[in-house]
C-alpha atoms as a PDB file:
ATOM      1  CA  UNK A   1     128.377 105.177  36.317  1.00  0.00           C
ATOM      2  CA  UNK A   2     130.049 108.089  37.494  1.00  0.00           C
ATOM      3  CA  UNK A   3     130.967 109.165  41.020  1.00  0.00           C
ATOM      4  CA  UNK A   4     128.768 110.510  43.459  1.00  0.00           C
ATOM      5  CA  UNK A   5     131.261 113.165  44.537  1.00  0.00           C
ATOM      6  CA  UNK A   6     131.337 114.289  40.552  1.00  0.00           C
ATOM      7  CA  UNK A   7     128.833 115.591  38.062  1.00  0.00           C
ATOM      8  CA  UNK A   8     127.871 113.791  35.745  1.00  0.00           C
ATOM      9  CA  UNK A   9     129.194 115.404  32.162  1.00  0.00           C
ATOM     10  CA  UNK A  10     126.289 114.900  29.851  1.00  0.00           C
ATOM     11  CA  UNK A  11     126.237 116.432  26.220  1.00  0.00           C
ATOM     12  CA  UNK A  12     123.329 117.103  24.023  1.00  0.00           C
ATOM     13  CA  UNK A  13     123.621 117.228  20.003  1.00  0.00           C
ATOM     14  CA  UNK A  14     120.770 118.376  17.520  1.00  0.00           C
ATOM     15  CA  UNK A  15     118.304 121.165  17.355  1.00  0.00           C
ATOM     16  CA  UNK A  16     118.325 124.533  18.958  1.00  0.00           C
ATOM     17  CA  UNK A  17     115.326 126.698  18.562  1.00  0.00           C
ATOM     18  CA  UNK A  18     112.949 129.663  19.981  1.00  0.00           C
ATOM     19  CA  UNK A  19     109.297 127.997  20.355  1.00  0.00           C
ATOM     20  CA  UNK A  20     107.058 131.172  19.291  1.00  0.00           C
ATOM     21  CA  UNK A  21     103.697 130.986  20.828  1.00  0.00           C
ATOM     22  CA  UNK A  22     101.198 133.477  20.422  1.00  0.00           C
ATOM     23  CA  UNK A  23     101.556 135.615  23.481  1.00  0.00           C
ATOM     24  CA  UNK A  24     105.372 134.248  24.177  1.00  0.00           C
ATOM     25  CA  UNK A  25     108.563 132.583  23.130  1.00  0.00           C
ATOM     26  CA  UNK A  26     110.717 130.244  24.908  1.00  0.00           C
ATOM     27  CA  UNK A  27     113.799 128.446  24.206  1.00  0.00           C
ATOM     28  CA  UNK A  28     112.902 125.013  22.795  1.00  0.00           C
ATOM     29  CA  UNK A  29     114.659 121.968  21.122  1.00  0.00           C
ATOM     30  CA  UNK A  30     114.688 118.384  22.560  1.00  0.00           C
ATOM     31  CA  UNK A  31     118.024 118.790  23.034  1.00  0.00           C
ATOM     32  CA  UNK A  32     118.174 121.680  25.639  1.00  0.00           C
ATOM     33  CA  UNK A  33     114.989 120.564  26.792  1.00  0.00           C
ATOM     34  CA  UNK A  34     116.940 117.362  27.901  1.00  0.00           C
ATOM     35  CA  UNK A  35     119.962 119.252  29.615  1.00  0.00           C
ATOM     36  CA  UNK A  36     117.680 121.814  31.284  1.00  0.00           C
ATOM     37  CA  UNK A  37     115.710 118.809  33.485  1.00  0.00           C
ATOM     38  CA  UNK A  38     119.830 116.697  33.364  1.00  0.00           C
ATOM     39  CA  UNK A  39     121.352 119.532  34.961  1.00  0.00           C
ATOM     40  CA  UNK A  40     118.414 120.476  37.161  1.00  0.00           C
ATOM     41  CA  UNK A  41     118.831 116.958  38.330  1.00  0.00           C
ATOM     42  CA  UNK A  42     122.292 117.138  39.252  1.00  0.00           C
ATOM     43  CA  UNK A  43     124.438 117.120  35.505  1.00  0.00           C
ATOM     44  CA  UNK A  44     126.469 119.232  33.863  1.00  0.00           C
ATOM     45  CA  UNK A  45     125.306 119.657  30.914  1.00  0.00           C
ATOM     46  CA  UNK A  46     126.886 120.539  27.388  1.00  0.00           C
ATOM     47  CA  UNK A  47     124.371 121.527  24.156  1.00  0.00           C
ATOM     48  CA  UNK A  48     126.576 121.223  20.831  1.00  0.00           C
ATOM     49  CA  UNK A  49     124.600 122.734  18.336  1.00  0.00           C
ATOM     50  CA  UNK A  50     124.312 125.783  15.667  1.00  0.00           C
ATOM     51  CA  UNK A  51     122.926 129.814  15.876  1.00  0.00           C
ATOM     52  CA  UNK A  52     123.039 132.157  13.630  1.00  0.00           C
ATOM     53  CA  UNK A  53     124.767 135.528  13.911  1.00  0.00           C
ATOM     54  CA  UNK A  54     121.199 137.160  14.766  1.00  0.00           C
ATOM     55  CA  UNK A  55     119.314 138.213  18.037  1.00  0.00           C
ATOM     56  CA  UNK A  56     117.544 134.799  18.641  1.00  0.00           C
ATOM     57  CA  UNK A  57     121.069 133.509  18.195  1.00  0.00           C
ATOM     58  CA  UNK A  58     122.539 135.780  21.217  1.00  0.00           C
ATOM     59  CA  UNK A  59     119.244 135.523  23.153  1.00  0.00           C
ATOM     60  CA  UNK A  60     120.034 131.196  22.895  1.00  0.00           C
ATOM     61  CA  UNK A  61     123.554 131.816  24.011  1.00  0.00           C
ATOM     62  CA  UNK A  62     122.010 134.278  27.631  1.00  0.00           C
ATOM     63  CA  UNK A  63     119.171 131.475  27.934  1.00  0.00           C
ATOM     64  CA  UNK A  64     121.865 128.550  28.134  1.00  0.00           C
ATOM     65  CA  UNK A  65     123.782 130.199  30.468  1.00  0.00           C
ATOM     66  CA  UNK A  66     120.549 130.879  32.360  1.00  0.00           C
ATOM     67  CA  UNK A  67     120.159 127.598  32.579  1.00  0.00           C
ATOM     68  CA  UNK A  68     123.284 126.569  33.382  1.00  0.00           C
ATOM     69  CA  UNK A  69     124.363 124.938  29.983  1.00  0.00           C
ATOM     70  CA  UNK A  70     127.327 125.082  28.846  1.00  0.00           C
ATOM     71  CA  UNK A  71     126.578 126.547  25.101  1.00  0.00           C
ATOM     72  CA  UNK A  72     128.886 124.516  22.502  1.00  0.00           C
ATOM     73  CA  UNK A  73     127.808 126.323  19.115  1.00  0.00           C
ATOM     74  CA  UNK A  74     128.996 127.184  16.193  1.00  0.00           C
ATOM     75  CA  UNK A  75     127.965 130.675  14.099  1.00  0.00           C
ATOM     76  CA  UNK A  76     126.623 129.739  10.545  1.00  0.00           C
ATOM     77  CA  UNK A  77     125.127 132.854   8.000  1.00  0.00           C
ATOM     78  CA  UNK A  78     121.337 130.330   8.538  1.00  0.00           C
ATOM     79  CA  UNK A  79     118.991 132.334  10.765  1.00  0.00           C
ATOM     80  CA  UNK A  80     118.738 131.132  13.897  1.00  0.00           C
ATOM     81  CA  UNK A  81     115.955 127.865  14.572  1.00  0.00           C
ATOM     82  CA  UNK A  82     112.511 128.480  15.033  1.00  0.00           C
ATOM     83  CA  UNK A  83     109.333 126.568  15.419  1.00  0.00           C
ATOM     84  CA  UNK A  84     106.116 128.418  15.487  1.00  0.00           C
ATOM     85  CA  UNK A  85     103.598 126.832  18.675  1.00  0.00           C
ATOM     86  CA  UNK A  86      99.732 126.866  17.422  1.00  0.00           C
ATOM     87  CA  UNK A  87      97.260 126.171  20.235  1.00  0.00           C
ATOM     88  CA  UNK A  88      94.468 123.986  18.591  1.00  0.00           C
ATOM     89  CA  UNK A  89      90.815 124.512  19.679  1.00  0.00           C
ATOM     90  CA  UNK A  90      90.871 121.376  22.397  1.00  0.00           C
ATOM     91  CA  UNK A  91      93.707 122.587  24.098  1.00  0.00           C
ATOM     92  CA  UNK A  92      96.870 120.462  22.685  1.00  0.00           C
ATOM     93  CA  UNK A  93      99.422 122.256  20.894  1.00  0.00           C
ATOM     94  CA  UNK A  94     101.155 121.622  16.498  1.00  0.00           C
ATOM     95  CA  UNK A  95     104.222 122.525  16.349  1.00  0.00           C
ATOM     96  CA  UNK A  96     105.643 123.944  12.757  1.00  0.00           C
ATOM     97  CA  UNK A  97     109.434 123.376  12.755  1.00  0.00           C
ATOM     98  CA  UNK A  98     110.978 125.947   9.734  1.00  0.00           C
ATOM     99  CA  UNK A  99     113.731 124.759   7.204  1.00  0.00           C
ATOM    100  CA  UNK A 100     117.013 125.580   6.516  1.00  0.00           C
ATOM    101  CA  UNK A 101     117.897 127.000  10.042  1.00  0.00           C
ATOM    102  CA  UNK A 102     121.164 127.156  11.779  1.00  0.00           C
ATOM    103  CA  UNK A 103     120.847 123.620  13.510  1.00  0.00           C
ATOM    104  CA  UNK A 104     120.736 122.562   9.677  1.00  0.00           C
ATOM    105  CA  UNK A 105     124.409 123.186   9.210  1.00  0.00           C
ATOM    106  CA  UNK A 106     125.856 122.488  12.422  1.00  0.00           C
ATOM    107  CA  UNK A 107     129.967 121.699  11.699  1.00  0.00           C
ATOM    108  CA  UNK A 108     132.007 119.585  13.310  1.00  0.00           C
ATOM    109  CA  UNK A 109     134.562 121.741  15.398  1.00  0.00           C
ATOM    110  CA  UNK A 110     137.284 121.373  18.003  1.00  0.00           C
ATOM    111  CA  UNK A 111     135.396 122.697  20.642  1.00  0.00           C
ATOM    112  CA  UNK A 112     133.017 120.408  19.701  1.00  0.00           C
ATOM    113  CA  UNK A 113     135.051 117.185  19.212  1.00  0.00           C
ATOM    114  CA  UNK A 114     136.905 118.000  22.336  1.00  0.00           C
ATOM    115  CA  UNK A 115     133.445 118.511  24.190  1.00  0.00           C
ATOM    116  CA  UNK A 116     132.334 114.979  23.495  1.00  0.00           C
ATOM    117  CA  UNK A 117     135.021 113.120  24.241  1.00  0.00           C
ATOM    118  CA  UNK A 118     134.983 114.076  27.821  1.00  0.00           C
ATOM    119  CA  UNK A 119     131.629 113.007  28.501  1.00  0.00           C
ATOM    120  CA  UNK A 120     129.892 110.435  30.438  1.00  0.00           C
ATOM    121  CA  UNK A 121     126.070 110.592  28.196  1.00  0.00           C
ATOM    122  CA  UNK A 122     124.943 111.974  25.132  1.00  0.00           C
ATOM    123  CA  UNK A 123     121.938 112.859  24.115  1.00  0.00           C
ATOM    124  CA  UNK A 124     120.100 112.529  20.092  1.00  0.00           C
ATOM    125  CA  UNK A 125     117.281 112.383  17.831  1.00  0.00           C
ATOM    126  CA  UNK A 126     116.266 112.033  14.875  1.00  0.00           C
ATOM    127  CA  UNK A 127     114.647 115.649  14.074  1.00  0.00           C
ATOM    128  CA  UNK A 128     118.983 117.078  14.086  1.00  0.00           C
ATOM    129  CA  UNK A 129     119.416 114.479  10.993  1.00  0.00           C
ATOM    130  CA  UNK A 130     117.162 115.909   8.657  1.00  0.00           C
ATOM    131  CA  UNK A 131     119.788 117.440   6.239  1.00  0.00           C
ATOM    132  CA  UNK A 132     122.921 115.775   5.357  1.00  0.00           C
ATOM    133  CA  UNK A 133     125.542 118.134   6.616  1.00  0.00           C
ATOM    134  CA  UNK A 134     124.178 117.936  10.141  1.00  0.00           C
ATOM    135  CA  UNK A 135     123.185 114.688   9.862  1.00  0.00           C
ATOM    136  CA  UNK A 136     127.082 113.902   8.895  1.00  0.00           C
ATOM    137  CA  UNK A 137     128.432 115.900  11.817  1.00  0.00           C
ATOM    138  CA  UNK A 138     126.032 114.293  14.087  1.00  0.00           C
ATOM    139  CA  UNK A 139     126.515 110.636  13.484  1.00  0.00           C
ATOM    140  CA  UNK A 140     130.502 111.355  13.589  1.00  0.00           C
ATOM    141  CA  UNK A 141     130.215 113.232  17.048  1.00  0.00           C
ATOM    142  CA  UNK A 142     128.453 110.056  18.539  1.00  0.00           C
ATOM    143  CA  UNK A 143     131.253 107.970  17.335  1.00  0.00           C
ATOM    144  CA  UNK A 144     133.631 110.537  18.883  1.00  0.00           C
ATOM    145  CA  UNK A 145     131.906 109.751  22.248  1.00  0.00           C
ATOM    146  CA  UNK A 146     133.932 107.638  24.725  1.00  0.00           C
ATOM    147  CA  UNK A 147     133.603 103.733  24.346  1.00  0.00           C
ATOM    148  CA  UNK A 148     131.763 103.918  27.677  1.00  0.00           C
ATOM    149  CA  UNK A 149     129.687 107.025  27.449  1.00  0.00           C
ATOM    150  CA  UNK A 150     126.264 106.218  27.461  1.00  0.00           C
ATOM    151  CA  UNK A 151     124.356 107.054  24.338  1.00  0.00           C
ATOM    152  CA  UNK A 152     120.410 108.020  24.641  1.00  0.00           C
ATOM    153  CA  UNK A 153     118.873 107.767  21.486  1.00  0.00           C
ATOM    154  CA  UNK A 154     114.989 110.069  21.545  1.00  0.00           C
ATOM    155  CA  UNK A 155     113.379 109.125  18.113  1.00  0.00           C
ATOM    156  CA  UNK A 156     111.342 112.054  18.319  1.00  0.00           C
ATOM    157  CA  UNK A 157     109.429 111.886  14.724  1.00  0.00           C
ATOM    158  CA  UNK A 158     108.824 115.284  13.761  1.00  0.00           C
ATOM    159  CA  UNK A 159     106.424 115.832  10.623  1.00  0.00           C
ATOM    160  CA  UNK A 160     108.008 113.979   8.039  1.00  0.00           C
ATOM    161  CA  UNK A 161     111.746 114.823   8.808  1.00  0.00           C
ATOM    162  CA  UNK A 162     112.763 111.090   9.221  1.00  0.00           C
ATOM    163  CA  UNK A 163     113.250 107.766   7.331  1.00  0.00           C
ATOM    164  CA  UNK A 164     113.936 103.915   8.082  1.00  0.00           C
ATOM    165  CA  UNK A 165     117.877 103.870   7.469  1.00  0.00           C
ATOM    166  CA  UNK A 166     118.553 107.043  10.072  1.00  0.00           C
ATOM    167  CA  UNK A 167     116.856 105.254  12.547  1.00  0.00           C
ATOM    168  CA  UNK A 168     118.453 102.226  11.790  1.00  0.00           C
ATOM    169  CA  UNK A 169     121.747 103.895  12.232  1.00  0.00           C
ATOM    170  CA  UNK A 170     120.936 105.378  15.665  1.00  0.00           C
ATOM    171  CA  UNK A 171     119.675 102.271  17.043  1.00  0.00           C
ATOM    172  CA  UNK A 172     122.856 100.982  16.163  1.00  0.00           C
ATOM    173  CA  UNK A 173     124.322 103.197  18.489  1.00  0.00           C
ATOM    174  CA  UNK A 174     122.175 103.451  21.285  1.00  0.00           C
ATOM    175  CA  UNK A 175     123.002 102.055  24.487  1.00  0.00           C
ATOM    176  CA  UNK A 176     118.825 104.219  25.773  1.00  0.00           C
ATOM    177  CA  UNK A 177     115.931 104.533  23.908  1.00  0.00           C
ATOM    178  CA  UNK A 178     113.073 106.521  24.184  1.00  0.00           C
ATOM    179  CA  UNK A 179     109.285 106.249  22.204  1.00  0.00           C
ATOM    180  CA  UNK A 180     106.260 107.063  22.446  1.00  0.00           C
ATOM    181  CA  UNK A 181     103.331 105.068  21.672  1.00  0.00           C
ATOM    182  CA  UNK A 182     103.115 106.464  18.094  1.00  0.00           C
ATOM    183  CA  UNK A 183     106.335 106.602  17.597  1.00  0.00           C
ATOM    184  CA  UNK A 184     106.161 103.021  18.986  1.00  0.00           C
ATOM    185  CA  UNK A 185     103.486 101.813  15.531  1.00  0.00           C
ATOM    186  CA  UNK A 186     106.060 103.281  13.041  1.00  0.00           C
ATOM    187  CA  UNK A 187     108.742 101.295  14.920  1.00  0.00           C
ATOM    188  CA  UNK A 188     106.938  98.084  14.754  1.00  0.00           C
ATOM    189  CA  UNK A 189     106.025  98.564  10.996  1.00  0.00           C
ATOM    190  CA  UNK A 190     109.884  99.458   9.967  1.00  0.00           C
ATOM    191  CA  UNK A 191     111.317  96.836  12.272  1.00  0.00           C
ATOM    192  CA  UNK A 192     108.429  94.160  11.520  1.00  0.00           C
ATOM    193  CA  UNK A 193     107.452  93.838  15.607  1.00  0.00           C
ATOM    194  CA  UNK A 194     104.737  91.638  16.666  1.00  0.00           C
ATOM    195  CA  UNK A 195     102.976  90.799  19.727  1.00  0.00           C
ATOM    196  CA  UNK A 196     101.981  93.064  23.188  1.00  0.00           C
ATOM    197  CA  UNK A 197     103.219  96.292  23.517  1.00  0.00           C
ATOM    198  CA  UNK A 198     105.611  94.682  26.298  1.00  0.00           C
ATOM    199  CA  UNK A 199     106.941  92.376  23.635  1.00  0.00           C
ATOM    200  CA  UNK A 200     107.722  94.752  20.724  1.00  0.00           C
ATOM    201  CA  UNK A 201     109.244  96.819  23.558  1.00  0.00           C
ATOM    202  CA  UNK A 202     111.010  93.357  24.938  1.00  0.00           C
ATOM    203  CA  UNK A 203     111.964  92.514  20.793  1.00  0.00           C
ATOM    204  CA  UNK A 204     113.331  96.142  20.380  1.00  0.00           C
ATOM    205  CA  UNK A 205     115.658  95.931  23.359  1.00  0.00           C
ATOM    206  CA  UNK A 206     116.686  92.416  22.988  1.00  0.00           C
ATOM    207  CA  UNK A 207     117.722  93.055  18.885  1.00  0.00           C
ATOM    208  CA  UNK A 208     119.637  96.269  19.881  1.00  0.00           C
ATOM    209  CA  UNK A 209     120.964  94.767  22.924  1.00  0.00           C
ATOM    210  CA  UNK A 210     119.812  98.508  24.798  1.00  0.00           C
ATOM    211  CA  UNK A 211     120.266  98.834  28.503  1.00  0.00           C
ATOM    212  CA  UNK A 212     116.404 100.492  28.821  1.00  0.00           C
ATOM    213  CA  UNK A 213     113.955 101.362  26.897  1.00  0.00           C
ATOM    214  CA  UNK A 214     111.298 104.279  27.973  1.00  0.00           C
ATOM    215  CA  UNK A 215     107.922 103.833  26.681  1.00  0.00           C
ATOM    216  CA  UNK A 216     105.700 106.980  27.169  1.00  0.00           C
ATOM    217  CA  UNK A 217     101.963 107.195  26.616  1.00  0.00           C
ATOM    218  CA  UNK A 218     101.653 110.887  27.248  1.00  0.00           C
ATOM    219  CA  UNK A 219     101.693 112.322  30.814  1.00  0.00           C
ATOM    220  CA  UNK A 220      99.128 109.102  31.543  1.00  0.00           C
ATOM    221  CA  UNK A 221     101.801 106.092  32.202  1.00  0.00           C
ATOM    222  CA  UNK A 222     105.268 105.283  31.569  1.00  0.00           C
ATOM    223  CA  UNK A 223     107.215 101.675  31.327  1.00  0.00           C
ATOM    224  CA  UNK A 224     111.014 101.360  31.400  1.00  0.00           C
ATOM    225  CA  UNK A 225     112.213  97.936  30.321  1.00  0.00           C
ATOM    226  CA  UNK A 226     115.396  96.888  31.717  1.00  0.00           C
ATOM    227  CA  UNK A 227     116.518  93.926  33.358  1.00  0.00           C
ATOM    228  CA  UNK A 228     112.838  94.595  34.775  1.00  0.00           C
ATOM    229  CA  UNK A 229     109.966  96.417  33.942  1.00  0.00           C
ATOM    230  CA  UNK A 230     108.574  99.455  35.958  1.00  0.00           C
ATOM    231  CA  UNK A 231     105.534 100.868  35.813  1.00  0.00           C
ATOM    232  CA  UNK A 232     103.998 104.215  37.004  1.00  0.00           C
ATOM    233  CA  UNK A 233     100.721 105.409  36.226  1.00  0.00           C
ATOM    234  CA  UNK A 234      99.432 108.607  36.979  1.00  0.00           C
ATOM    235  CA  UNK A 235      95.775 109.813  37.317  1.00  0.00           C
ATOM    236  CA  UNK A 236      94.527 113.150  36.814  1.00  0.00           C
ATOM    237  CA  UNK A 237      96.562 114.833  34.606  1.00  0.00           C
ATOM    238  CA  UNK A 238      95.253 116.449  31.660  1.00  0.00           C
ATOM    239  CA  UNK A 239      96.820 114.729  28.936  1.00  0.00           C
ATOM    240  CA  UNK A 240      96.715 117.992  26.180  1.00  0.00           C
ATOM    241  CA  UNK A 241      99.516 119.341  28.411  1.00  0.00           C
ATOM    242  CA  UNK A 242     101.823 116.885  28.306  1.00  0.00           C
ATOM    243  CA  UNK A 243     103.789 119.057  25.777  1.00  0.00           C
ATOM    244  CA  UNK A 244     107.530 118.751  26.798  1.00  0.00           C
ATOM    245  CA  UNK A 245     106.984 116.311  29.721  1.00  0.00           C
ATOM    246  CA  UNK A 246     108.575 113.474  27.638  1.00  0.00           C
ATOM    247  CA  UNK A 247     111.927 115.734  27.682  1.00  0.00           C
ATOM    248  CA  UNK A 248     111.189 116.456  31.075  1.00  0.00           C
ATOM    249  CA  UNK A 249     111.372 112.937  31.480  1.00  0.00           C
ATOM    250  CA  UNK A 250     114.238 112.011  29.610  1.00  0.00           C
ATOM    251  CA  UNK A 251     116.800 114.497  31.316  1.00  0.00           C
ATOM    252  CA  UNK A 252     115.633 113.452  35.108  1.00  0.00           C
ATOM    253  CA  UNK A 253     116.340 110.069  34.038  1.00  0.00           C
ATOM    254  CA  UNK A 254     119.370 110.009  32.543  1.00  0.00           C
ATOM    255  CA  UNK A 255     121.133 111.817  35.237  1.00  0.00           C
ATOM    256  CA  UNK A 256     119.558 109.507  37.792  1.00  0.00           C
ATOM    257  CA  UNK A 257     120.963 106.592  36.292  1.00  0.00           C
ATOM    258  CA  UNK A 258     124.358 108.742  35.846  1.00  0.00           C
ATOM    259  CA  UNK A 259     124.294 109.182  39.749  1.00  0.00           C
ATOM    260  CA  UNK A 260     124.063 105.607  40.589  1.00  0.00           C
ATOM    261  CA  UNK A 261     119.975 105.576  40.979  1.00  0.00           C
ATOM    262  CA  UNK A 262     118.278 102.287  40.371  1.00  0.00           C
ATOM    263  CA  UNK A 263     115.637 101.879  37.510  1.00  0.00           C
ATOM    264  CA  UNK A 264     112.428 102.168  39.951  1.00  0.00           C
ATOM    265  CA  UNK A 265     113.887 105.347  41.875  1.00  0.00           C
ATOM    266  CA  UNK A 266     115.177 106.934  38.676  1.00  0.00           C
ATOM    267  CA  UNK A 267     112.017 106.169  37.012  1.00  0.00           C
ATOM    268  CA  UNK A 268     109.715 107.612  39.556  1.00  0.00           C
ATOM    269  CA  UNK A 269     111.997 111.044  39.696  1.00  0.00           C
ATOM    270  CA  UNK A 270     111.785 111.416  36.067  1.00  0.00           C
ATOM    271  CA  UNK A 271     108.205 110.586  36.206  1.00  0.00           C
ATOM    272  CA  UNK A 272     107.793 113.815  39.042  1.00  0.00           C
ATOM    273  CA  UNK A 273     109.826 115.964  36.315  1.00  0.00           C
ATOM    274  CA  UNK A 274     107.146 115.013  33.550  1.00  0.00           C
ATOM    275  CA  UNK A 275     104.301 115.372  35.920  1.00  0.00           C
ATOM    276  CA  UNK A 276     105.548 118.706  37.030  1.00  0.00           C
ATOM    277  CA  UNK A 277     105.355 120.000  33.364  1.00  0.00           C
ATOM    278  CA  UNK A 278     102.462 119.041  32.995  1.00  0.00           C
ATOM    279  CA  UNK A 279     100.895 120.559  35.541  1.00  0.00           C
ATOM    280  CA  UNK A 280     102.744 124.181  35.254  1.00  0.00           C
ATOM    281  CA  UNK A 281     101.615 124.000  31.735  1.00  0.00           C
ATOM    282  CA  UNK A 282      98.059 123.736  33.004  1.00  0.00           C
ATOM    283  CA  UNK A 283      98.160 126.576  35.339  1.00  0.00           C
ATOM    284  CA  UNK A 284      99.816 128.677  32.690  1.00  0.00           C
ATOM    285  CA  UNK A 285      96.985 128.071  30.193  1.00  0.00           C
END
């Protein structure tokens, strides 16, 4: 736990990306999605990560800094990430991540290395392991992290970019853990859960010895199992906007813990963050 007179350094490693929509783009990535909602609730936050030498790679770098990130990225001659945003006919959103981007081939620098071992959190997912050289660079950055540096571990299954012995690995690791409720039936089949949803969640944490785990069903509820459970529920929200809410989510409540919250209050602020995207993604559509 760190001060309260001090920021919280939290680092994020993986993806990087422009989410092109049909009207718009935005910068996207669970990663900086995480730091955006960390910093906005009180971190500093660090994104190590990949570009290319390109104008979506410059325009990553301005948005960063926009958002008061600290950019820690390397140049590669791989185009800049990109996932193109389809809006289906009842309102939810697919997501099409392309191949072979920049985040693909992100090295392990100094900069890097010397990021990461000054930090209090980091931040990972599966999607950043999907080709070996990141996936390398990755796995030896987390080991870089301090001893007591918390390590949040979002399994984030995108398409098919994962498989049982990566997420084996970064369990192994992780001190947080986030799923959702699909990404909770893939979890019970590869780790051979039984029981309530409360007791895979209970047989997860216990076998990994994790400090919480955050269960998400969509903007509609939220559990975080720790030495207790919480619970918040929310009513109302239209649940094919919860696109992003999770990471949302995520950031507000790893800083809150960071800043010496306890479970319940950190759980209801990151629960506002979700909420909150939510319902500026509604008025937007």
């Amino acid at each position: 736990m760190v001060g309260r007179s001090k920021k919280p350094q939290v680092a994020a490693i993986g993806e990087v990306v422009f989410d092109i929509m049909p009207e718009s783009r935005k910068l996207g990535g669970a990663p900086a999605d995480f730091l955006h909602y960390a910093v906005k609730y009180g971190a500093a936050g660090h994104l190590i990560s990949a570009i290319g030498a390109d104008d979506l790679g410059r325009e990553v770098v301005a948005e960063l800094h926009k958002f008061e990130i600290n950019p820690v990225l390397a140049i590669t001659p791989y185009p800049t990430g990109r996932v193109i945003i389809f809006k289906n006919s009842n309102g939810s959103l697919t997501a099409h991540i392309l191949e072979n981007a920049a985040w693909d081939y992100i090295p392990f620098t100094e900069d890097a290395e010397k990021c990461i071992k000054n930090i209090d959190a980091v931040y990972f997912d599966t999607l950043a392991l999907r080709k070996a050289y990141s996936k390398g660079t990755v796995l030896d950055l987390i080991a870089s992290a301090p001893k007591k540096a918390v390590k949040f571990f979002d399994v984030n299954l995108r398409q098919d970019y994962y498989d049982k012995q990566t997420i084996l690995q970064l369990l192994e690791m992780a001190d947080i853990l986030k799923v959702n409720m699909d990404e909770l039936k893939i979890l019970k089949n590869i780790l051979k859960l039984s029981g309530s949803t409360e007791e895979m969640c209970g047989q997860i944490r216990e076998r990994y010895q994790l400090k919480y785990l955050i269960l998400n069903d969509t903007a509609k509820e939220s559990r975080v199992f720790g030495e207790t459970m919480t619970f918040v529920k929310n009513d109302g929200i239209r649940q094919s906007f919860a696109y992003g809410a999770g990471n949302a989510f995520a950031g507000a409540f790893m800083s809150s813990i960071l800043k010496g919250k306890s479970q319940q209050e950190a759980h209801d602020i990151a629960n506002q963050a979700a909420v909150e995207v939510c319902l500026a993604s509604c008025k937007n559509s």
